[in-house]
PDB file of N, CA and C in Angstrom:
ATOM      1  N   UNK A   1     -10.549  11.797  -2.599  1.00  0.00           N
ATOM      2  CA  UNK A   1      -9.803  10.569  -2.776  1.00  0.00           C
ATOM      3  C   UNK A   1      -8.370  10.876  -3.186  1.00  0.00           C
ATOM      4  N   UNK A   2      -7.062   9.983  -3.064  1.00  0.00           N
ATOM      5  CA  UNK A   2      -6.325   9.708  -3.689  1.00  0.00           C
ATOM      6  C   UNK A   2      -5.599  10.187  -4.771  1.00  0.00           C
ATOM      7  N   UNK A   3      -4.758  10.822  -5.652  1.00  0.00           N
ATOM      8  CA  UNK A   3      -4.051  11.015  -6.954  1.00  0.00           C
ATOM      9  C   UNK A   3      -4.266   9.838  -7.840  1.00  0.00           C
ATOM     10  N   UNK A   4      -3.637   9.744  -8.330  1.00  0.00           N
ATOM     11  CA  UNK A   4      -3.006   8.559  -9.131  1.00  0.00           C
ATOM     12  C   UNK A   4      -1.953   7.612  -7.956  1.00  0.00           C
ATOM     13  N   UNK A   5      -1.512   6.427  -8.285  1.00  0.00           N
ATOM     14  CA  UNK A   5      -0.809   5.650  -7.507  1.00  0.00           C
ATOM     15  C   UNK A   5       0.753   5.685  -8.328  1.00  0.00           C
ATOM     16  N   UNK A   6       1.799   5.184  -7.550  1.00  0.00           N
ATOM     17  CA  UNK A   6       3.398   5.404  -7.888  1.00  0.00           C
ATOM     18  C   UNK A   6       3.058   4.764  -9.152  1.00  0.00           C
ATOM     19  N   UNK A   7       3.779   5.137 -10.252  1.00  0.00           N
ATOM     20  CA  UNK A   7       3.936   5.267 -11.574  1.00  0.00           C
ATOM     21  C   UNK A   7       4.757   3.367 -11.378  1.00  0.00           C
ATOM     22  N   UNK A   8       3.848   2.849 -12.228  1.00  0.00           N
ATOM     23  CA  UNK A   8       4.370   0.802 -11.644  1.00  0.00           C
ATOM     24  C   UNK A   8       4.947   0.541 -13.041  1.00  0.00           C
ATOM     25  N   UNK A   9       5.140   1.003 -13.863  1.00  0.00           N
ATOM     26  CA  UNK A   9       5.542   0.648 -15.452  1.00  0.00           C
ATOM     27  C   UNK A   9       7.000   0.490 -15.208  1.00  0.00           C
ATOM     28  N   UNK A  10       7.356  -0.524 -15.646  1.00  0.00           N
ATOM     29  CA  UNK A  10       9.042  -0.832 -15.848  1.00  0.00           C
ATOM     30  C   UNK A  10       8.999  -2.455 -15.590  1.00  0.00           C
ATOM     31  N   UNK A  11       9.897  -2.931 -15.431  1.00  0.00           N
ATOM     32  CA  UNK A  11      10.541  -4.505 -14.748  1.00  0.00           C
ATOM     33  C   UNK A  11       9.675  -4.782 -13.872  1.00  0.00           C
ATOM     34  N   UNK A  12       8.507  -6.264 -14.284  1.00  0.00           N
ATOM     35  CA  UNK A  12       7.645  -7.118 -13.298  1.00  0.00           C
ATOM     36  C   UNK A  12       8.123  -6.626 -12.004  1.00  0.00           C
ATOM     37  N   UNK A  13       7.835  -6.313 -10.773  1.00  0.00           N
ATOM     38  CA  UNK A  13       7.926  -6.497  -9.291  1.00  0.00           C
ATOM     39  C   UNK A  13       8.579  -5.321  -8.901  1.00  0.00           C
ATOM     40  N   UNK A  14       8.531  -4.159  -9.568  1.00  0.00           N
ATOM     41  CA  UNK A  14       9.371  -2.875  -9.358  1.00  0.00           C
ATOM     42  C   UNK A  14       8.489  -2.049  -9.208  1.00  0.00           C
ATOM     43  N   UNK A  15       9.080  -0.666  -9.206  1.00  0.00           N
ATOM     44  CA  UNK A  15       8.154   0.586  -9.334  1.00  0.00           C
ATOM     45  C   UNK A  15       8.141   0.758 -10.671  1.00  0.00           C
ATOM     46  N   UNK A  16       8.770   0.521 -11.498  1.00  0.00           N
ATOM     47  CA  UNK A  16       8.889   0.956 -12.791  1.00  0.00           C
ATOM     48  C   UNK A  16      10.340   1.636 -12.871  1.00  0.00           C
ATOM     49  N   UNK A  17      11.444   1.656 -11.270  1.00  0.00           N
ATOM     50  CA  UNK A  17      12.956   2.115 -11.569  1.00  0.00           C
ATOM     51  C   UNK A  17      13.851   1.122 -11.297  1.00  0.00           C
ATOM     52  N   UNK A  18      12.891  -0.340 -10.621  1.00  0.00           N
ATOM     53  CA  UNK A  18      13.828  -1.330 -10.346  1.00  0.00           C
ATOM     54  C   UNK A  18      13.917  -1.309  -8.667  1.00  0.00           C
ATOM     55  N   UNK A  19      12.979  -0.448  -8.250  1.00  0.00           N
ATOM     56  CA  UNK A  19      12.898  -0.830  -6.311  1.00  0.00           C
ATOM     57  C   UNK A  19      11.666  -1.448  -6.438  1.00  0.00           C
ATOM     58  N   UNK A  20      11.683  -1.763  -5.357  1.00  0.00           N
ATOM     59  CA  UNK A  20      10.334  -2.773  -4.267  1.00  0.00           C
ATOM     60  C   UNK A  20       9.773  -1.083  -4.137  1.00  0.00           C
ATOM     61  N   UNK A  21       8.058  -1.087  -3.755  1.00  0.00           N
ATOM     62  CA  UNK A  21       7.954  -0.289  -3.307  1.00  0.00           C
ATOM     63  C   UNK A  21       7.256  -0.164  -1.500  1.00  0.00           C
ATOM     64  N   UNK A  22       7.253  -0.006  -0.742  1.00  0.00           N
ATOM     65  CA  UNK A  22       6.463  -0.092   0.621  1.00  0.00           C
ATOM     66  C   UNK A  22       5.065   0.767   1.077  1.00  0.00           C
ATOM     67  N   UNK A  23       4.500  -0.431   1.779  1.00  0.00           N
ATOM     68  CA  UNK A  23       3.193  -0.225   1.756  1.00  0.00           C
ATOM     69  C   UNK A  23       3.099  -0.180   3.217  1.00  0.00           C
ATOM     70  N   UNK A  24       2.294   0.875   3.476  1.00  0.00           N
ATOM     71  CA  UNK A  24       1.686   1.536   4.448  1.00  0.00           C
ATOM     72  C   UNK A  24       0.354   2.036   4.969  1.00  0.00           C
ATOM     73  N   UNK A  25       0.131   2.188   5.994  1.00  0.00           N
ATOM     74  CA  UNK A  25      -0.889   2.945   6.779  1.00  0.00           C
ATOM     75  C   UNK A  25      -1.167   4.034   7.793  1.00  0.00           C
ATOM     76  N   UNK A  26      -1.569   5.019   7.638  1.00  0.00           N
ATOM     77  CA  UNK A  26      -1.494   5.907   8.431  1.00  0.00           C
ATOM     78  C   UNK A  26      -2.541   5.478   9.644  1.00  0.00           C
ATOM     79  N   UNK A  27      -2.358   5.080  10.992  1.00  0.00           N
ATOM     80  CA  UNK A  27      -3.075   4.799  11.925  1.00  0.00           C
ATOM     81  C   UNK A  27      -4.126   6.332  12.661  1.00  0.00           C
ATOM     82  N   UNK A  28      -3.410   7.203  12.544  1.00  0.00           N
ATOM     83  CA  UNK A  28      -4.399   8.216  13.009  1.00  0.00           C
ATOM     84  C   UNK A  28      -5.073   8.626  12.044  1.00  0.00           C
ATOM     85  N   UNK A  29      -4.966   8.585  10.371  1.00  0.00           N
ATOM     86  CA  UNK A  29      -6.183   8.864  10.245  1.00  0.00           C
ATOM     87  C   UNK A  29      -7.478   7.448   9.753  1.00  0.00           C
ATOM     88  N   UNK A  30      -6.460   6.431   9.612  1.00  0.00           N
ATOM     89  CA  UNK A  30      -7.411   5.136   9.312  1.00  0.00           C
ATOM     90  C   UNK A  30      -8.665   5.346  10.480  1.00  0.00           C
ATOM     91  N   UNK A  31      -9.936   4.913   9.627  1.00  0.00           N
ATOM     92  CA  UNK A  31     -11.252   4.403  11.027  1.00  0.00           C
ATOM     93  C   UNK A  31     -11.810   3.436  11.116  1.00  0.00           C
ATOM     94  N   UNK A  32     -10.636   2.569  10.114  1.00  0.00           N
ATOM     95  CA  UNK A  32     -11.421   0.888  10.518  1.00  0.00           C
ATOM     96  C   UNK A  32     -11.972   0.317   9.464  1.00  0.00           C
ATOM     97  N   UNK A  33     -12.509   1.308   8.202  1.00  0.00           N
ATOM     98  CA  UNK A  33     -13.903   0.950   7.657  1.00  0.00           C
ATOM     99  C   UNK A  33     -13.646  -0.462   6.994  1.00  0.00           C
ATOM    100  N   UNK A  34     -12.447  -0.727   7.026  1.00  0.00           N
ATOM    101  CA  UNK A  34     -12.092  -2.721   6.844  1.00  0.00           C
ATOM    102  C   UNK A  34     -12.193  -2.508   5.190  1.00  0.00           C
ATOM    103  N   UNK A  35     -12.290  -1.242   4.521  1.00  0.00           N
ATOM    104  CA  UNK A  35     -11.902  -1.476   2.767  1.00  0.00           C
ATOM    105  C   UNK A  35     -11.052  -2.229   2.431  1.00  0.00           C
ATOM    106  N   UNK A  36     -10.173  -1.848   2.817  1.00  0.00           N
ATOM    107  CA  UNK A  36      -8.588  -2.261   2.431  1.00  0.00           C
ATOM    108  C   UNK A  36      -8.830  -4.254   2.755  1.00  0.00           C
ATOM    109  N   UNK A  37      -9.388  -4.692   3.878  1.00  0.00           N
ATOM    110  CA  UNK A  37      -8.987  -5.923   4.315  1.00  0.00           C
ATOM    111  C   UNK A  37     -10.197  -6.456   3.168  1.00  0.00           C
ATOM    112  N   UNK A  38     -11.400  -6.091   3.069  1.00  0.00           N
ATOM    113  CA  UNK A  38     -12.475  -6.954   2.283  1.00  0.00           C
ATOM    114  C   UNK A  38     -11.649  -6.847   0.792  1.00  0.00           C
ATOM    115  N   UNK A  39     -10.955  -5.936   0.197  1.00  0.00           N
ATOM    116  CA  UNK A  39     -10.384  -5.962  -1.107  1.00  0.00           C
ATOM    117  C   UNK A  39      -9.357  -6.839  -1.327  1.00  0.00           C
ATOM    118  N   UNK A  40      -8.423  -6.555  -0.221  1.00  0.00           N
ATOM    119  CA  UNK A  40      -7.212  -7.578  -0.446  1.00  0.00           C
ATOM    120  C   UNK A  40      -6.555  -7.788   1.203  1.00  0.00           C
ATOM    121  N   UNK A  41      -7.462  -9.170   1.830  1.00  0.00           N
ATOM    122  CA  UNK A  41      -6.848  -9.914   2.800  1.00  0.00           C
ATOM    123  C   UNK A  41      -5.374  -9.944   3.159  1.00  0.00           C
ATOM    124  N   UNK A  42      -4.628 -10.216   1.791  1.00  0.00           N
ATOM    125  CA  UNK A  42      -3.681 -11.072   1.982  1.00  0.00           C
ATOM    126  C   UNK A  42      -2.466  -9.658   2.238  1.00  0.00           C
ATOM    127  N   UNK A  43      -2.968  -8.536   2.303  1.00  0.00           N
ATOM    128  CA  UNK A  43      -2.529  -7.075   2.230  1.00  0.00           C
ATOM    129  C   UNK A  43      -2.641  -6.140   3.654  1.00  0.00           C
ATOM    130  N   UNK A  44      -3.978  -6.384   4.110  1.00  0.00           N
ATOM    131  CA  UNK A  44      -4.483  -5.724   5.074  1.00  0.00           C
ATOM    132  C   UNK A  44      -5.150  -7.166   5.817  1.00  0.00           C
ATOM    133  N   UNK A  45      -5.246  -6.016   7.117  1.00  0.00           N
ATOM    134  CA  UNK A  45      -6.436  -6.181   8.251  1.00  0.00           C
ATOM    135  C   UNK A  45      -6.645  -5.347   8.926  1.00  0.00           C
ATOM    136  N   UNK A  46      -7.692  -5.436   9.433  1.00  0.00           N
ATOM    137  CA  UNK A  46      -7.804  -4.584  10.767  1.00  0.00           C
ATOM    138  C   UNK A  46      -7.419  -5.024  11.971  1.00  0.00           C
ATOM    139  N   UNK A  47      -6.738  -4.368  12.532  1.00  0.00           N
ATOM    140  CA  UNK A  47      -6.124  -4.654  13.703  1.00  0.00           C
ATOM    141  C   UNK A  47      -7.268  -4.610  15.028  1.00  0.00           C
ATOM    142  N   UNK A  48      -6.548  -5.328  16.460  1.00  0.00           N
ATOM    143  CA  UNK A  48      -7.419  -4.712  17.525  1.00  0.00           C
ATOM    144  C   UNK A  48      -7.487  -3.429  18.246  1.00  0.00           C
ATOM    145  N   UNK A  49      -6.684  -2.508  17.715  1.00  0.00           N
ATOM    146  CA  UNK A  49      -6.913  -1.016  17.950  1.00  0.00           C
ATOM    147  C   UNK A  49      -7.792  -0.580  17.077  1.00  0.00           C
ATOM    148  N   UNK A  50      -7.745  -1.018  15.988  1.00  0.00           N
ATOM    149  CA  UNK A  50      -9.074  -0.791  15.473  1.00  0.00           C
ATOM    150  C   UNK A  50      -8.552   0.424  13.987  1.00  0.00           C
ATOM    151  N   UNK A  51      -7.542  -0.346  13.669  1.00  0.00           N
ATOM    152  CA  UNK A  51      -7.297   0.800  11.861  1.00  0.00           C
ATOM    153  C   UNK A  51      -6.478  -0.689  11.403  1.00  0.00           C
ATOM    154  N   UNK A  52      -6.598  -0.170   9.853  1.00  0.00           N
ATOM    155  CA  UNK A  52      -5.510  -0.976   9.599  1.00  0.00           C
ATOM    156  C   UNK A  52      -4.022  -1.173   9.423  1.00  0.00           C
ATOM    157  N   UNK A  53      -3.504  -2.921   9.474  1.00  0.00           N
ATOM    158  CA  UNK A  53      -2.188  -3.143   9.364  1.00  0.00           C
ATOM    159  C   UNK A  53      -2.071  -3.708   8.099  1.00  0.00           C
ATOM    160  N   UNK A  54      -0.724  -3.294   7.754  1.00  0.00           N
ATOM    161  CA  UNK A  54      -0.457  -4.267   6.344  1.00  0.00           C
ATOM    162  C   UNK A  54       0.196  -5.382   7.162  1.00  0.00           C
ATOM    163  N   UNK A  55       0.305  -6.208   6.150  1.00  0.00           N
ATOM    164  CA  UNK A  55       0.722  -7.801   6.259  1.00  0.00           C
ATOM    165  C   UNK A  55       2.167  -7.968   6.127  1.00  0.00           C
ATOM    166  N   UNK A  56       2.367  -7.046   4.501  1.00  0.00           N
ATOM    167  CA  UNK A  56       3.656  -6.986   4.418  1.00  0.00           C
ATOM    168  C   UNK A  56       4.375  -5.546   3.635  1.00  0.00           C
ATOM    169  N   UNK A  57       5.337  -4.789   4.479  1.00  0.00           N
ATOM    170  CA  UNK A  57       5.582  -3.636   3.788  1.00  0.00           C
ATOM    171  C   UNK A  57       5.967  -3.593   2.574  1.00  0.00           C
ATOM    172  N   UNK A  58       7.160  -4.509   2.066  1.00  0.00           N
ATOM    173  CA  UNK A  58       7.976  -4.470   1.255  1.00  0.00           C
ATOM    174  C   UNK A  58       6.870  -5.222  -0.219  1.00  0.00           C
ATOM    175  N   UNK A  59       6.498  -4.761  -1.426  1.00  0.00           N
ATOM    176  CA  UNK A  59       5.589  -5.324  -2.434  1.00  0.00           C
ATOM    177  C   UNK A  59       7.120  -5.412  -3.456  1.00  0.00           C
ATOM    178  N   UNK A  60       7.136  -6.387  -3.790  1.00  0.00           N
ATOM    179  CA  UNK A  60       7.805  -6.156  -5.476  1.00  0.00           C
ATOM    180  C   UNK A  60       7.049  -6.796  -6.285  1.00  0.00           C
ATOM    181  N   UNK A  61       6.222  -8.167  -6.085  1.00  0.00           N
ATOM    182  CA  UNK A  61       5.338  -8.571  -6.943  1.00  0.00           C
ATOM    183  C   UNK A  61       4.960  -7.544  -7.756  1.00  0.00           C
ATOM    184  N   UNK A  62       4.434  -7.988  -9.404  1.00  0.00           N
ATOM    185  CA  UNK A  62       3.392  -6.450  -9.659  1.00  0.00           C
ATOM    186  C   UNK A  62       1.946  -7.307  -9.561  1.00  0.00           C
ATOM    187  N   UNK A  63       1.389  -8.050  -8.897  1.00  0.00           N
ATOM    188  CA  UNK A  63      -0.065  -8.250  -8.519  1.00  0.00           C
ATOM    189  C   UNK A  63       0.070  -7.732  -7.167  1.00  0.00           C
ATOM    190  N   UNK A  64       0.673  -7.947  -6.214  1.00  0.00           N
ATOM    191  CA  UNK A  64       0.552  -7.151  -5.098  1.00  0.00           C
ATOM    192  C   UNK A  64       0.520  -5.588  -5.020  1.00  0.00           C
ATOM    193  N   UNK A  65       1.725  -5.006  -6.232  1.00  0.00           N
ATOM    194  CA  UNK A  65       1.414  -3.256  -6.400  1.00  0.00           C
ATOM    195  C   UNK A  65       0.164  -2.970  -7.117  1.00  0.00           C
ATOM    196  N   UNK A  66      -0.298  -3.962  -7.903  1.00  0.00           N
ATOM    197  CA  UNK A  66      -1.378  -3.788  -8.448  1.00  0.00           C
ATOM    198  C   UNK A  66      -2.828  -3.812  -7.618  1.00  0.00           C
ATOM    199  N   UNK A  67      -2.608  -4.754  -6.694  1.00  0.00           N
ATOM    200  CA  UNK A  67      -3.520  -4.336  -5.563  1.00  0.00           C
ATOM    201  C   UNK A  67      -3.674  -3.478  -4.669  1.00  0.00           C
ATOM    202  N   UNK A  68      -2.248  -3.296  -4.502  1.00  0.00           N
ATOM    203  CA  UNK A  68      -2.470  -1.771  -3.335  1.00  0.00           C
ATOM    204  C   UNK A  68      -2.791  -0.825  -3.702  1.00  0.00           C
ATOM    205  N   UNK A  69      -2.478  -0.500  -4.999  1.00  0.00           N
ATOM    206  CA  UNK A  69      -2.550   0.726  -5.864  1.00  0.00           C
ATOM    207  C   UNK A  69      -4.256   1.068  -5.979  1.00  0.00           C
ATOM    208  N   UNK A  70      -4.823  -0.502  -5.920  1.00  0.00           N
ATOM    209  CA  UNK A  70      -6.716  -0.255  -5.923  1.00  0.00           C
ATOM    210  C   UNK A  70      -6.749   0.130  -4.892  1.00  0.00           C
ATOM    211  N   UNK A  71      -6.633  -0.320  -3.644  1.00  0.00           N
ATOM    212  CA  UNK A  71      -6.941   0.251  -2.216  1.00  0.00           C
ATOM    213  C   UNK A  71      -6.465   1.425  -1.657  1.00  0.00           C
ATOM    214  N   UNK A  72      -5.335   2.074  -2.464  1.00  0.00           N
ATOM    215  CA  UNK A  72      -5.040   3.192  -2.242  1.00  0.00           C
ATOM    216  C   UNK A  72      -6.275   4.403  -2.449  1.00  0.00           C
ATOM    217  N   UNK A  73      -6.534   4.000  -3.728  1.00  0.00           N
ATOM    218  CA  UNK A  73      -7.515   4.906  -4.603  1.00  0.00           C
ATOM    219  C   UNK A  73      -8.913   4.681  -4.173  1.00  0.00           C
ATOM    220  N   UNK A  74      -9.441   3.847  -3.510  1.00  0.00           N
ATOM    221  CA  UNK A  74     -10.675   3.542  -2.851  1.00  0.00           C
ATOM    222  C   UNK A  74     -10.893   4.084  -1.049  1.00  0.00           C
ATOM    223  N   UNK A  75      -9.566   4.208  -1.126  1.00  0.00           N
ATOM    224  CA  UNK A  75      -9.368   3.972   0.915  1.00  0.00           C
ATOM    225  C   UNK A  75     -10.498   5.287   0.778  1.00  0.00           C
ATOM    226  N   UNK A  76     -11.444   5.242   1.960  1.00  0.00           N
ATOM    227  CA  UNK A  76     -12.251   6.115   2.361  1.00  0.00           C
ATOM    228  C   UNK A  76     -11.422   7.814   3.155  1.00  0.00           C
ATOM    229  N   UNK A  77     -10.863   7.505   3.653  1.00  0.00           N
ATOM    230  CA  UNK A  77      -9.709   8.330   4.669  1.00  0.00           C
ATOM    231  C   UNK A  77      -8.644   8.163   4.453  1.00  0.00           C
ATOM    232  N   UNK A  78      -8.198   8.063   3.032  1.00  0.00           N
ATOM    233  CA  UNK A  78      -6.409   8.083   2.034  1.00  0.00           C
ATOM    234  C   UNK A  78      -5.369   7.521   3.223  1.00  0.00           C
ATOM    235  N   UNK A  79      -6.037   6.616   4.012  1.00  0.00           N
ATOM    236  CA  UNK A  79      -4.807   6.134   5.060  1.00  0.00           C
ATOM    237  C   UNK A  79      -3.863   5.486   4.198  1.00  0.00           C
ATOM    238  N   UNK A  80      -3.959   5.105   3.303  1.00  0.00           N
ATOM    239  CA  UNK A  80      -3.313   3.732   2.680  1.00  0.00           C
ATOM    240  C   UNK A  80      -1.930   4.890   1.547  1.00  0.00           C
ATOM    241  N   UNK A  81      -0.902   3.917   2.228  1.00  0.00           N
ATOM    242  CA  UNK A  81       0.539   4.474   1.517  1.00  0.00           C
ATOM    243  C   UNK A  81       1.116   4.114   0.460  1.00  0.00           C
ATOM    244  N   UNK A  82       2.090   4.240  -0.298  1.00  0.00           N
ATOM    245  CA  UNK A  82       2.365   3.531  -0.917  1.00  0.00           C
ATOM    246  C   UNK A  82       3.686   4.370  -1.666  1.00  0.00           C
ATOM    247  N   UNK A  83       5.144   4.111  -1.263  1.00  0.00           N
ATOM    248  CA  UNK A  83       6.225   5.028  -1.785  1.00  0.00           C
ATOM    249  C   UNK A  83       7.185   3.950  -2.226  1.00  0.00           C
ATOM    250  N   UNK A  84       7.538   4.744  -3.102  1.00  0.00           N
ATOM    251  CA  UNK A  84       9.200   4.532  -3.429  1.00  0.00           C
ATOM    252  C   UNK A  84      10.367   3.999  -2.316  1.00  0.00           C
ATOM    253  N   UNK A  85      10.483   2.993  -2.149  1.00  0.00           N
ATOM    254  CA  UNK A  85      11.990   2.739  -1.627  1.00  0.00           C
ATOM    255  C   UNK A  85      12.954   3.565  -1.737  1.00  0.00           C
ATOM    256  N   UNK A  86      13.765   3.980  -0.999  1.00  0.00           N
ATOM    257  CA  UNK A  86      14.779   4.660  -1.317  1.00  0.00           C
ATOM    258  C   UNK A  86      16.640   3.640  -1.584  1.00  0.00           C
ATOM    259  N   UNK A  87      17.325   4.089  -2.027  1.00  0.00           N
ATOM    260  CA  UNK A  87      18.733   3.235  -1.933  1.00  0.00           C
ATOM    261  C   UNK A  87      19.105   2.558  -0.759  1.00  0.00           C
ATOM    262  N   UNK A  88      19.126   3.273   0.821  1.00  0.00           N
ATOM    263  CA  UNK A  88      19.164   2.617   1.974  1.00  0.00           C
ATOM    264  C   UNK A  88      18.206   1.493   2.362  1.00  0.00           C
ATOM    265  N   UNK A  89      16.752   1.668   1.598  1.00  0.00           N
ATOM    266  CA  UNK A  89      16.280   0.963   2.125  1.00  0.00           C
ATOM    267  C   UNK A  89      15.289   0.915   2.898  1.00  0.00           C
ATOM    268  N   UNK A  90      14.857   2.651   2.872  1.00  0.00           N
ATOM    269  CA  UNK A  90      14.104   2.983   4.058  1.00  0.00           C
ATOM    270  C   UNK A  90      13.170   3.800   3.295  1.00  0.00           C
ATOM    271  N   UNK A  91      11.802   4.022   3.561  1.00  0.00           N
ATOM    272  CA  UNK A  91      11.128   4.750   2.816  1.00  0.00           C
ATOM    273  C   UNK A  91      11.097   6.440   2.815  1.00  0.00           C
ATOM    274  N   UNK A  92      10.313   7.179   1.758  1.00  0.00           N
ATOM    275  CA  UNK A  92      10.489   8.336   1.997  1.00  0.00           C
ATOM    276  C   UNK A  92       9.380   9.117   2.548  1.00  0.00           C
TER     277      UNK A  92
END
């Protein structure tokens, strides 16, 4: 499984440095098993290729990092992302 998830302590809706952080999926190694969508709908689905999509990249809420951060740590096949924003804007 998983590490620990991005360090979320700091200012409601941040990482804990004051960015959004973005949420992701790795499609080649996702296999569908629909964790991610039965935990948090409003986050995931499974797509019709058959892995999952997020809904929405960009999280600053902290109930939304707080959810991904579970599905990170549960995902069966660590598809599930979850980084730091960078200053541009673009992830790392």
């Amino acid at each position: 499984m998983s590490g620990p998830g991005p360090d979320v302590s700091g200012p409601p809706g941040t990482d804990g440095r004051g960015g959004p952080l973005l949420l992701s999926t790795g499609a080649t190694v996702c296999t569908g098993a629909g964790t991610c969508e039965a935990m948090h709908p409003e986050l995931f689905r499974v797509g019709p290729e058959g892995h999952a999509v997020v809904s929405r990249t960009e999280l600053t809420g902290p109930q939304d990092i707080e959810a991904a951060t579970g599905v990170l740590d549960v995902c069966p096949t660590e598809a599930v992302r979850l980084a730091r924003a960078d200053a541009s804007g673009s992830g790392r």
